[in-house]
C-alpha atoms as a PDB file:
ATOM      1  CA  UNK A   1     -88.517  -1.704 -86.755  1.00  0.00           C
ATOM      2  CA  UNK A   2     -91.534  -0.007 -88.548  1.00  0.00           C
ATOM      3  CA  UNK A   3     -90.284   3.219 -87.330  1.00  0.00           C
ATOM      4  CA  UNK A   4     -86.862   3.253 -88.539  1.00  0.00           C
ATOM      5  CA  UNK A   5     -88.793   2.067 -92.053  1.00  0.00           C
ATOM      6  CA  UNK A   6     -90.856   4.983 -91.518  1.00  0.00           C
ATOM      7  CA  UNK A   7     -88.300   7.473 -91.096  1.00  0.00           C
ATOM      8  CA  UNK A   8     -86.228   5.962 -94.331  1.00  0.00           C
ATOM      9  CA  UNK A   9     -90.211   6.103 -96.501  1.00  0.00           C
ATOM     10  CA  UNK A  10     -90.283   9.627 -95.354  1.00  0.00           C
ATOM     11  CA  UNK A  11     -86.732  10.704 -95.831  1.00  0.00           C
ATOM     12  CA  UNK A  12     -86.785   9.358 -99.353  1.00  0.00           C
ATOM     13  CA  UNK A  13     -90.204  11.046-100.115  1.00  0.00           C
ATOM     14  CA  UNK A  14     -88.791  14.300 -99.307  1.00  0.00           C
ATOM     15  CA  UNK A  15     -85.809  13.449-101.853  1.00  0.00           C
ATOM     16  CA  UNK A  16     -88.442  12.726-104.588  1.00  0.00           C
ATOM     17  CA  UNK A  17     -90.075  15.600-104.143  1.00  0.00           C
ATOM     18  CA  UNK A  18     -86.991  17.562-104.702  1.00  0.00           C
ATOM     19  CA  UNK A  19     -86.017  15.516-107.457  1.00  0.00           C
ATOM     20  CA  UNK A  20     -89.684  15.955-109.083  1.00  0.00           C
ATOM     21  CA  UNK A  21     -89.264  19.504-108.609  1.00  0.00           C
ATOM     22  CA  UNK A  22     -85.804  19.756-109.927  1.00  0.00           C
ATOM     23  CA  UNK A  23     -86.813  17.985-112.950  1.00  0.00           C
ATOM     24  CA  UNK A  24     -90.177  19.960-113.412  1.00  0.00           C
ATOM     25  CA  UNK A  25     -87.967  23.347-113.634  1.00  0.00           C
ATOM     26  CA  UNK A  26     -85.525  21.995-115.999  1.00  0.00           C
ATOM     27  CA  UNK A  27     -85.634  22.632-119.627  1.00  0.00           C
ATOM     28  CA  UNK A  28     -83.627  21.027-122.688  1.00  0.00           C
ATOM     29  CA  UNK A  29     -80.742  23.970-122.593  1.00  0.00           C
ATOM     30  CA  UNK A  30     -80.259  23.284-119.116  1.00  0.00           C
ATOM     31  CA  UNK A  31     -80.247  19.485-118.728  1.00  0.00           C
ATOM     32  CA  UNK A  32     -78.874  17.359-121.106  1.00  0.00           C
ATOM     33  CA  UNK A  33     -81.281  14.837-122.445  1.00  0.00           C
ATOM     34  CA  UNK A  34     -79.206  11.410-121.379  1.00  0.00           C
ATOM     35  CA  UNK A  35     -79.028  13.937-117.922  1.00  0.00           C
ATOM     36  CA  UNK A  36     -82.686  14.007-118.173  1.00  0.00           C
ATOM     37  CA  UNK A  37     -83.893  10.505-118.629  1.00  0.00           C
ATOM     38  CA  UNK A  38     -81.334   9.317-116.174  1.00  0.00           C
ATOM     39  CA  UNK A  39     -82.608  11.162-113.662  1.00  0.00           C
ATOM     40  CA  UNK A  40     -86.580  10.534-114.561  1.00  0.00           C
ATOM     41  CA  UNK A  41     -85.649   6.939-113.983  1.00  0.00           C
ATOM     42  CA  UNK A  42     -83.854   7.521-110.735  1.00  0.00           C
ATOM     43  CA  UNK A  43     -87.293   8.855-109.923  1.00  0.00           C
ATOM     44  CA  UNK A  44     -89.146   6.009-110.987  1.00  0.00           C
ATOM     45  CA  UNK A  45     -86.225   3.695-108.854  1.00  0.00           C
ATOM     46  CA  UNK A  46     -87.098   5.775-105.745  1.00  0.00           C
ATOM     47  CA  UNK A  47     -91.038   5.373-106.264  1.00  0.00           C
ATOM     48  CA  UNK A  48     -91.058   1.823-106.792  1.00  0.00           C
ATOM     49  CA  UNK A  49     -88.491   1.557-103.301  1.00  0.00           C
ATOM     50  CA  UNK A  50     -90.889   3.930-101.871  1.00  0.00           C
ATOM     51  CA  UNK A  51     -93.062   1.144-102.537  1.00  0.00           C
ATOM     52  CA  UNK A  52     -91.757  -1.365-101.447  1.00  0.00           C
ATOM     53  CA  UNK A  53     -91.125   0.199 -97.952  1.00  0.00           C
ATOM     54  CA  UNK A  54     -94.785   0.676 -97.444  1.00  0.00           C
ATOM     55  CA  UNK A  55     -95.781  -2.310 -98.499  1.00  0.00           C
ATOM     56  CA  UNK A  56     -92.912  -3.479 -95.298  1.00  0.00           C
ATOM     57  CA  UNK A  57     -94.200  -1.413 -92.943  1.00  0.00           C
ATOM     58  CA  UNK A  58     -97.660  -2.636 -93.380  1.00  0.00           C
ATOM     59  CA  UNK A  59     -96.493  -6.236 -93.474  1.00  0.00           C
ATOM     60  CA  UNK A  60     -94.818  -5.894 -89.953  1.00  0.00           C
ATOM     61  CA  UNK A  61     -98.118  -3.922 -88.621  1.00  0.00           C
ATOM     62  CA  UNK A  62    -100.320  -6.535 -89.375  1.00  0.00           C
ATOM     63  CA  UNK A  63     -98.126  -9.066 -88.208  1.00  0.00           C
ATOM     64  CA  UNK A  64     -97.867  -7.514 -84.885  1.00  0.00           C
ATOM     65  CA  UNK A  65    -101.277  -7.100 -84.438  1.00  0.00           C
END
């Protein structure tokens, strides 16, 4: 199970980091502002997830151990 977790932590990492960049090379002409905070706080959604799914994955670990 901590692999499928794994492969969803690092799937949605590599979506953040798209979305970070996205957002880093926007400006206020080319996003709309509602556009903008929307998506800042889908980014702060996916980081808090992000998480959540580490926090899992170490949780099963140590219970396996």
């Amino acid at each position: 199970m901590t692999k499928k977790l794994e492969k969803e932590l690092k799937k949605l990492n590599v979506k953040r980091d798209k979305l970070s960049k996205f957002l880093s090379k926007q400006n206020k002409k080319t996003l709309p502002a509602n556009q903008r905070a929307l998506l800042t706080e889908q980014k702060q959604a996916m980081a808090k997830y992000a998480k959540v799914l580490k926090l899992r994955i170490k949780d099963l670990k140590e219970a396996a151990k």
